[in-house]
N, C-alpha and C. Protein backbone atom coordinates (compact mmCIF):
# COMPACT_ATOMS: atom_id res chain seq x y z
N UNK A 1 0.85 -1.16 0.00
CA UNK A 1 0.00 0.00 0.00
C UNK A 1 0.90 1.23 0.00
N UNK A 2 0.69 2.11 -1.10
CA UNK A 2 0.95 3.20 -1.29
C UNK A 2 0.48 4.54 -0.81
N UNK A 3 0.97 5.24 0.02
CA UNK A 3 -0.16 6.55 0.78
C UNK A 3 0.77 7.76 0.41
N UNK A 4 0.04 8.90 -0.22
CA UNK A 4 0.71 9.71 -0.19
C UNK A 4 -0.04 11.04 0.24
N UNK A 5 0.45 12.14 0.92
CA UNK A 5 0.50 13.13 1.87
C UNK A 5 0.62 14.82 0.97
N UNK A 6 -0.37 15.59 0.80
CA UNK A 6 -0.24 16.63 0.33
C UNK A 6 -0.80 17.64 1.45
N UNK A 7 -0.26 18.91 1.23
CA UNK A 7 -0.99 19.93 1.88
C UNK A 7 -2.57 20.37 1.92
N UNK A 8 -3.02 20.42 0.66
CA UNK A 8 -4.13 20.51 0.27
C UNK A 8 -4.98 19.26 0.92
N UNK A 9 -6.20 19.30 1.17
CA UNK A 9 -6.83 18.71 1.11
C UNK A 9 -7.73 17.86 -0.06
N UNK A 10 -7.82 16.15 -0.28
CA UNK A 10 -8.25 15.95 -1.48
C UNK A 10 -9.31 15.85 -1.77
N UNK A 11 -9.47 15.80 -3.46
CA UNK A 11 -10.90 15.60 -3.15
C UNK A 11 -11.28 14.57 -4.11
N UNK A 12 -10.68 13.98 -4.30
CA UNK A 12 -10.82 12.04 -4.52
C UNK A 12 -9.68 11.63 -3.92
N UNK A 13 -9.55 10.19 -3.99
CA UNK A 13 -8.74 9.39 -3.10
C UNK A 13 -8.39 8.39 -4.40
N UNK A 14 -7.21 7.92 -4.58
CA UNK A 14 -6.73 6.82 -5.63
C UNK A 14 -6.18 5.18 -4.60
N UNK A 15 -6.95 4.19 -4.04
CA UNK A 15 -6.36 3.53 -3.02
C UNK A 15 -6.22 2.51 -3.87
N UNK A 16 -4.45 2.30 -3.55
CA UNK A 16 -3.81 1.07 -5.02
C UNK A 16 -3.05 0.05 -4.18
N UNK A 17 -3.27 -1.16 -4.41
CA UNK A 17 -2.67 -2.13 -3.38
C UNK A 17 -2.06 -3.06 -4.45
N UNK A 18 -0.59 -2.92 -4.26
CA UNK A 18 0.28 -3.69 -5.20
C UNK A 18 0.45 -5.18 -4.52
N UNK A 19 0.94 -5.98 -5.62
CA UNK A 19 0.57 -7.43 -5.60
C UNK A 19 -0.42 -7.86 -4.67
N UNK A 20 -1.83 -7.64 -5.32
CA UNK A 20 -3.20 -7.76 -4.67
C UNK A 20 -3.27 -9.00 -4.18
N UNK A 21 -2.81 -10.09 -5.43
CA UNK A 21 -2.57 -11.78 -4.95
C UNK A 21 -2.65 -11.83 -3.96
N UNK A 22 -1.58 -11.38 -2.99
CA UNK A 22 -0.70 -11.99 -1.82
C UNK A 22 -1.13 -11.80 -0.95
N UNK A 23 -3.10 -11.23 -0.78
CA UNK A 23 -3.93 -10.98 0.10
C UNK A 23 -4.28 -12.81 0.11
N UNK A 24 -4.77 -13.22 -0.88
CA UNK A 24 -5.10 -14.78 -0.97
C UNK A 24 -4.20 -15.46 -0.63
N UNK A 25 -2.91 -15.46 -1.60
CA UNK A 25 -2.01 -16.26 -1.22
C UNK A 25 -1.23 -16.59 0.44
N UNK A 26 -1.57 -15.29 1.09
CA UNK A 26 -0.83 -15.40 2.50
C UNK A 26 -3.01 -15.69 3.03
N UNK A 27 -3.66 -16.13 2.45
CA UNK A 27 -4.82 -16.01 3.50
C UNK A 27 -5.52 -15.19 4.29
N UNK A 28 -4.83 -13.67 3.79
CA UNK A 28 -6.02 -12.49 4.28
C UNK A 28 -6.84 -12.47 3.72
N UNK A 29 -7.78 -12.75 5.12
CA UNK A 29 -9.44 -12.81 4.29
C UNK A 29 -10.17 -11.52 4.77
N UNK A 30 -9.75 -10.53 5.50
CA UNK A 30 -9.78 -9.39 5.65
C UNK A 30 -8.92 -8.13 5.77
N UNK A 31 -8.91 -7.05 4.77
CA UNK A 31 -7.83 -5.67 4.83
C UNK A 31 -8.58 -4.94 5.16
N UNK A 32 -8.48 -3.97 6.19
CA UNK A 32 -8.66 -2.57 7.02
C UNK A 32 -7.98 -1.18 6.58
N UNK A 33 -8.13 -0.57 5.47
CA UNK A 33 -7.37 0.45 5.40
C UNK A 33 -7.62 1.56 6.65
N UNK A 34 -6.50 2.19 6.44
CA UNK A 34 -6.69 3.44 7.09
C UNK A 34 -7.36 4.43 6.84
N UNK A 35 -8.04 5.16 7.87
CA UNK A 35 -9.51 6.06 7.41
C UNK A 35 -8.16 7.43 6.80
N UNK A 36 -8.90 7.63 5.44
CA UNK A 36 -8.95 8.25 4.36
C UNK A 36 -9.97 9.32 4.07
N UNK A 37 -9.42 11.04 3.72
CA UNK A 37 -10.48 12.16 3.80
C UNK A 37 -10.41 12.30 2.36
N UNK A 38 -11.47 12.66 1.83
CA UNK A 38 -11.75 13.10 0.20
C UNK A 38 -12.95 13.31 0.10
N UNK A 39 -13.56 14.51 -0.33
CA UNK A 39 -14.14 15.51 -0.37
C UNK A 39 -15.16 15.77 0.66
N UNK A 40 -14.53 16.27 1.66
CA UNK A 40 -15.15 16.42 2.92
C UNK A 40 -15.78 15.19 3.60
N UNK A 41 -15.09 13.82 3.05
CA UNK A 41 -16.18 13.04 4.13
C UNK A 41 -14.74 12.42 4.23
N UNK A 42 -14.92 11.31 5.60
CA UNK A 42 -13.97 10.37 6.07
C UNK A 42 -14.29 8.69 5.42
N UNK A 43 -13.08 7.85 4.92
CA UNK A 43 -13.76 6.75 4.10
C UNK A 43 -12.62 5.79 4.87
N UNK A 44 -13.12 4.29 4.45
CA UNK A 44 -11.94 3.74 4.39
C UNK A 44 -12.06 2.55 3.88
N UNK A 45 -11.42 1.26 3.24
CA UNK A 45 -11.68 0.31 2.65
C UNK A 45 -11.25 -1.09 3.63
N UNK A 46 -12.75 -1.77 3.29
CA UNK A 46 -12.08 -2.75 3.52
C UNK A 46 -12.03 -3.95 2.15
N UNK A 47 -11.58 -5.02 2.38
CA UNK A 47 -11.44 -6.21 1.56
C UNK A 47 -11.44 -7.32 2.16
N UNK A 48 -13.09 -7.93 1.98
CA UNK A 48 -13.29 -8.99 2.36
C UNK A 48 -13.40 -10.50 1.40
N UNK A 49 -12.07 -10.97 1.35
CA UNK A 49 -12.15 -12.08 0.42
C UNK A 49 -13.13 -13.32 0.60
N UNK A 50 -13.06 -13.41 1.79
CA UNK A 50 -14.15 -14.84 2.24
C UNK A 50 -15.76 -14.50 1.53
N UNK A 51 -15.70 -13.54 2.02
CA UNK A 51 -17.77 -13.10 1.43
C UNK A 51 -17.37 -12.77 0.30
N UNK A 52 -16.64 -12.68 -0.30
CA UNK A 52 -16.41 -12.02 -2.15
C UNK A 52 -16.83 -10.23 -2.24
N UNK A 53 -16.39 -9.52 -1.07
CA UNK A 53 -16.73 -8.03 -1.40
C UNK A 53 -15.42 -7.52 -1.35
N UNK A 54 -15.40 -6.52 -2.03
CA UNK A 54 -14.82 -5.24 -1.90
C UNK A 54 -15.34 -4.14 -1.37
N UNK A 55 -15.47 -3.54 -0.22
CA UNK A 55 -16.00 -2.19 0.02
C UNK A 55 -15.49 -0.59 0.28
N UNK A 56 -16.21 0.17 0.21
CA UNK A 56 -15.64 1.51 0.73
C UNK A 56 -16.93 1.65 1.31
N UNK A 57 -15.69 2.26 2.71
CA UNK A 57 -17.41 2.47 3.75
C UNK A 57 -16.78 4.17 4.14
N UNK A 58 -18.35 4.92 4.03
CA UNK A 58 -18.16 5.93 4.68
C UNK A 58 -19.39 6.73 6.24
N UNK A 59 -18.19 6.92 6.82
CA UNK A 59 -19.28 7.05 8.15
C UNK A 59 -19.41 5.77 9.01
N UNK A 60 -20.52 5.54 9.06
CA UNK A 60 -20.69 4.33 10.14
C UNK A 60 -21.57 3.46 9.80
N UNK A 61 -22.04 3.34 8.40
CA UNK A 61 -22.44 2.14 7.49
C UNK A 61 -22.07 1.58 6.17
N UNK A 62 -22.27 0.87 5.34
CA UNK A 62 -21.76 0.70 4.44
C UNK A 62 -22.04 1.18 3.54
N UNK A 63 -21.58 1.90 2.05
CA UNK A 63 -21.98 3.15 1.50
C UNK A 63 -22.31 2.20 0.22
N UNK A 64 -20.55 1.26 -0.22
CA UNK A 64 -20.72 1.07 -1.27
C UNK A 64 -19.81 -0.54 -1.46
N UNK A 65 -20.65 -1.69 -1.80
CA UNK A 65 -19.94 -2.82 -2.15
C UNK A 65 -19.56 -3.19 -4.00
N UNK A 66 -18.97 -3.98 -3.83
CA UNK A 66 -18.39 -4.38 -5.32
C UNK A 66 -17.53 -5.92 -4.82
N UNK A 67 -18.57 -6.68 -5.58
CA UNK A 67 -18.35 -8.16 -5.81
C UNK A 67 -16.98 -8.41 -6.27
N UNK A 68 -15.94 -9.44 -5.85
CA UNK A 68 -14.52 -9.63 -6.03
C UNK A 68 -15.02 -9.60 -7.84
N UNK A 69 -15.90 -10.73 -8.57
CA UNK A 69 -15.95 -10.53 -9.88
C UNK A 69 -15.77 -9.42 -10.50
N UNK A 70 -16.18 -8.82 -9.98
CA UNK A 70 -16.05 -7.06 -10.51
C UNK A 70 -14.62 -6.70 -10.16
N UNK A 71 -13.87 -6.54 -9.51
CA UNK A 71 -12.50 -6.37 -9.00
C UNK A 71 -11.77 -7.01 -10.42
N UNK A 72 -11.78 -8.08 -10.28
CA UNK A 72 -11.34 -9.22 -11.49
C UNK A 72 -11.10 -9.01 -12.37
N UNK A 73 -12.51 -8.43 -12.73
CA UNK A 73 -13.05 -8.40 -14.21
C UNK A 73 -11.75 -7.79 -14.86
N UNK A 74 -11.29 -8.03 -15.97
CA UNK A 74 -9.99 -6.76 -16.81
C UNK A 74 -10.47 -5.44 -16.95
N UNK A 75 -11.81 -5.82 -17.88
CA UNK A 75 -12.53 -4.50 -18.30
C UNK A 75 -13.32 -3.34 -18.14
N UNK A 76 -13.03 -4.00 -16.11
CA UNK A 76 -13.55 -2.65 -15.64
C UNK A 76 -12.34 -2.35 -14.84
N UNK A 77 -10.97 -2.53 -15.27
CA UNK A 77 -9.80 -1.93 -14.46
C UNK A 77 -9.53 -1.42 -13.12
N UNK A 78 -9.90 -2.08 -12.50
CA UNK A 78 -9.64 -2.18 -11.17
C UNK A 78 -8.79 -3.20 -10.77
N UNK A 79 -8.30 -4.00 -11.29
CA UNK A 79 -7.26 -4.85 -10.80
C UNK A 79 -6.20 -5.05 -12.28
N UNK A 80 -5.25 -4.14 -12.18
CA UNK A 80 -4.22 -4.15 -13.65
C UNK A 80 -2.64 -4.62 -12.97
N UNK A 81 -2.08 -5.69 -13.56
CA UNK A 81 -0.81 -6.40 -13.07
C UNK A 81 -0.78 -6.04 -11.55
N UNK A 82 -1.55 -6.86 -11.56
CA UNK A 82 -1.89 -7.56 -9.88
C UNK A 82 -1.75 -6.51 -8.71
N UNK A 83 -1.93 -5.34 -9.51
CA UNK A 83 -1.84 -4.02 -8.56
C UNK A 83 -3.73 -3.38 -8.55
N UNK A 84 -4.10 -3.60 -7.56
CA UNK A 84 -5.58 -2.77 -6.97
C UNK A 84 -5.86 -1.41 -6.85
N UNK A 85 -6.58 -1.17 -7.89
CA UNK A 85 -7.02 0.66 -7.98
C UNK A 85 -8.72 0.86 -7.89
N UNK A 86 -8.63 1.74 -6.68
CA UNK A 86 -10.43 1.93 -6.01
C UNK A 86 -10.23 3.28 -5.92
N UNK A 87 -10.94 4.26 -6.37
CA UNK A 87 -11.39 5.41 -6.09
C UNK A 87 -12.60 5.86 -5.12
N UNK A 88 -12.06 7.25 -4.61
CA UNK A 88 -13.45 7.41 -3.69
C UNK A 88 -13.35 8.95 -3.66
């Protein structure tokens, strides 16, 4: 995981997790990112491999899921040489 730090405040978020594999391969069946600010709200991701979601949650429910198929998929680019790209 890549984090990077500007003065400004953002107002999207790019969250990219290189060699995504090695969430399966080492058996994380759950990732916790760190809460993340972009455009005035607080977010953060998790990745739940066992249930097949991907989420970004903002606040204190769940805002927005996406099925691992979808992650997968090529042609909706979110997973390009085994590196993970989610916007928020």
């Amino acid at each position: 995981v890549i984090r990077s730090i500007r003065n400004l405040p953002p107002t999207h978020f790019v969250f990219r997790i290189q060699s995504f594999s090695l969430l399966a391969q080492n058996a994380i069946e759950k990732y916790d990112s760190a809460v993340l600010e972009s455009g005035g709200y607080k977010w953060y991701y998790i990745i739940l491999q066992r249930s097949g979601f991907c989420s970004s949650v903002r606040g204190y429910g769940w805002e927005t899921f996406m099925d691992l198929s979808s992650l997968y998929d090529p042609a909706k680019g979110y997973l390009v040489n085994d590196t993970s790209y989610t916007h928020s």
